[in-house]
C-alpha atoms as a PDB file:
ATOM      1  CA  UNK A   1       0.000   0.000   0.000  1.00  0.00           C
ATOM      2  CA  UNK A   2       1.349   3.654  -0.948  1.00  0.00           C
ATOM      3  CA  UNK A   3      -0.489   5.608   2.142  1.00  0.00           C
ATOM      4  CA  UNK A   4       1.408   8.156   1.914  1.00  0.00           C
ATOM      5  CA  UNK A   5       1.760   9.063  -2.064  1.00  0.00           C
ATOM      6  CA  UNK A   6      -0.520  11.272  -3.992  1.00  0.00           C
ATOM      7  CA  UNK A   7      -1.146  11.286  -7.681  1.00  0.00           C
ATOM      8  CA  UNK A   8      -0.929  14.705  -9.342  1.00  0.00           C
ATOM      9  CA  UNK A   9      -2.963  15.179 -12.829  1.00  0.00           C
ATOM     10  CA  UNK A  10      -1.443  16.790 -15.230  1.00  0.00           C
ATOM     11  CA  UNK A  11      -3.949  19.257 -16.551  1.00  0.00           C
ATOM     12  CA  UNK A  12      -3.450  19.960 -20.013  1.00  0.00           C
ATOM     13  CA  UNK A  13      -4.391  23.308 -21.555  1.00  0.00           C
ATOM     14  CA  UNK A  14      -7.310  23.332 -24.329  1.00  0.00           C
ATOM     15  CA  UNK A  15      -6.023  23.681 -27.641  1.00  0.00           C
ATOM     16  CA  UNK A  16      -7.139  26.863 -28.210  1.00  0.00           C
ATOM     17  CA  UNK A  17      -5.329  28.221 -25.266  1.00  0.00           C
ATOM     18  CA  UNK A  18      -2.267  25.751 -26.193  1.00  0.00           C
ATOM     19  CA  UNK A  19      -2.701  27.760 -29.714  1.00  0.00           C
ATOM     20  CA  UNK A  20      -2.347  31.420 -27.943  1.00  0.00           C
ATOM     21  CA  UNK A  21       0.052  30.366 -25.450  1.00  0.00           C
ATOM     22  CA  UNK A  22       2.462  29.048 -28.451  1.00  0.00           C
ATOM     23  CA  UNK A  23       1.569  32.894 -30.438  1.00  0.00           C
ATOM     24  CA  UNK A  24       2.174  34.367 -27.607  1.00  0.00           C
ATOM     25  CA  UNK A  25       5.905  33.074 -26.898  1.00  0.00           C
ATOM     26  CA  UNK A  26       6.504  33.365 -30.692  1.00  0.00           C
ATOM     27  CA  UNK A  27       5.217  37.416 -29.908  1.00  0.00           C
ATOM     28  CA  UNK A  28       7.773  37.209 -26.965  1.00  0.00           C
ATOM     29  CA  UNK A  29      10.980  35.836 -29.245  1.00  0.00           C
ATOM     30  CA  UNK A  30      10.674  38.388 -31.594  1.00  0.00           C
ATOM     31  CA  UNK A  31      10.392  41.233 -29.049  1.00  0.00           C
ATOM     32  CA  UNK A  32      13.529  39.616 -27.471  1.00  0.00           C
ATOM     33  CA  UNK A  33      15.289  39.575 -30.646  1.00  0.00           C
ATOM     34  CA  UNK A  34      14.076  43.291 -31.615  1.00  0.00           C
ATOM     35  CA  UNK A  35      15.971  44.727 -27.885  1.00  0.00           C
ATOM     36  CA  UNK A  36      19.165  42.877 -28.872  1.00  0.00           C
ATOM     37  CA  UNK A  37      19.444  44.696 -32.456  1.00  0.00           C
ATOM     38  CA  UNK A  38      19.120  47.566 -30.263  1.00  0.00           C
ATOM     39  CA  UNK A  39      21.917  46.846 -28.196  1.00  0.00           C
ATOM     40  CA  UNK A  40      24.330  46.033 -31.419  1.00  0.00           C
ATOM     41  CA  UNK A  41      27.156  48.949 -31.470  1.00  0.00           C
ATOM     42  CA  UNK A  42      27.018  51.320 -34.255  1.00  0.00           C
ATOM     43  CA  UNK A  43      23.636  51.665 -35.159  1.00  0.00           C
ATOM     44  CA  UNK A  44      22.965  54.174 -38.186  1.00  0.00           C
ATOM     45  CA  UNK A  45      19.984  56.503 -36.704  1.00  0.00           C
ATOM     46  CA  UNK A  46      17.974  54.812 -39.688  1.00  0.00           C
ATOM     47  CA  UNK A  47      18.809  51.416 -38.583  1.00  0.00           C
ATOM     48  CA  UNK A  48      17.509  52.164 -34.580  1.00  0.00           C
ATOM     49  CA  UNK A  49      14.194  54.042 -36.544  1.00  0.00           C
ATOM     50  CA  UNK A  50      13.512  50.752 -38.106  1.00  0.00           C
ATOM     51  CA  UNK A  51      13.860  48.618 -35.413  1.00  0.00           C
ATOM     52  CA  UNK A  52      12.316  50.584 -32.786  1.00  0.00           C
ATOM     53  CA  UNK A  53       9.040  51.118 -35.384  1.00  0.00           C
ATOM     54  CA  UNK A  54       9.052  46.940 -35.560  1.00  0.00           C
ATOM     55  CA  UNK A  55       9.028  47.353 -31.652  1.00  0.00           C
ATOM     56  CA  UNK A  56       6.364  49.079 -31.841  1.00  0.00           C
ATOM     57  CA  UNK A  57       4.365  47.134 -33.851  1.00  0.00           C
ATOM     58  CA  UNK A  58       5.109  43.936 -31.912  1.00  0.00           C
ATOM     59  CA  UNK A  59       4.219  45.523 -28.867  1.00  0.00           C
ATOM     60  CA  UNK A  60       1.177  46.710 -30.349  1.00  0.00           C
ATOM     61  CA  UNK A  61       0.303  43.246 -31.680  1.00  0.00           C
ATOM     62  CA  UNK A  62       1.420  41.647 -28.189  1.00  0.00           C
ATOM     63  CA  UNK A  63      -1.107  44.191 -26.379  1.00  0.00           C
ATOM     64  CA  UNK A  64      -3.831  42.782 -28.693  1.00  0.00           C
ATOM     65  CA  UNK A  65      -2.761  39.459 -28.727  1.00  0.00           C
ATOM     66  CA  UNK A  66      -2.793  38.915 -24.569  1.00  0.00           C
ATOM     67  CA  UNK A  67      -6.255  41.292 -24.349  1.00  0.00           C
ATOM     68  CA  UNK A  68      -8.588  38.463 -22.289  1.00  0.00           C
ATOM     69  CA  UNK A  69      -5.472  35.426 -22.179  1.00  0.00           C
ATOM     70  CA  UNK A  70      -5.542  35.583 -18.754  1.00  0.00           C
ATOM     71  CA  UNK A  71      -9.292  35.267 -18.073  1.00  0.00           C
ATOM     72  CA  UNK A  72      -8.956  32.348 -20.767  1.00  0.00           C
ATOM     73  CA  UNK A  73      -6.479  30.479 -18.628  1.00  0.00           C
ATOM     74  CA  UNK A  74      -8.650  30.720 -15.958  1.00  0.00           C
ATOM     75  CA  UNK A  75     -11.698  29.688 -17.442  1.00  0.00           C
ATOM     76  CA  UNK A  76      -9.487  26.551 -18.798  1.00  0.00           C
ATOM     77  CA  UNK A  77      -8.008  26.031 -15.670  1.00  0.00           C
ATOM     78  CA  UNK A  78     -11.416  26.232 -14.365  1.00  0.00           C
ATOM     79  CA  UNK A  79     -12.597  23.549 -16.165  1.00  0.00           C
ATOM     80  CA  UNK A  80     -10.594  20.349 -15.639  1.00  0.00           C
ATOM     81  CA  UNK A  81     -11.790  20.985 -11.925  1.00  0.00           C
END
């Protein structure tokens, strides 16, 4: 007899959430690899206008992207319960 062990579930997250969660680090990656082109010495002003515009954009997109995720998770989480 195992008295004293506990099973733990593993709760899987619906595929649509799986879906945004996977957008969402993909969002993540390219804001990551956006700040280290900033960091790169020698920058024309051009070159930092261009990259901080795709910023922008991703963080704009990112904004959008996460609007309600976290009342999604929670409804999923919600429901393996």
């Amino acid at each position: 007899m195992n008295i004293g062990r506990t099973i733990k579930k593993s709760i899987q997250p619906s595929h649509t959430v799986e879906i945004l969660l996977a957008e969402l680090g993909e969002a993540c990656e390219a804001i990551q690899k956006l700040l280290h082109q900033l960091k790169v010495p020698g920058l024309t002003m051009d070159q930092r206008e261009e990259i901080l515009g795709e910023l922008s954009a991703e963080i704009t997109h990112l904004h959008e992207h996460t609007r309600g995720l976290d009342e999604k998770i929670i409804e999923d989480r919600s429901s393996h319960h």
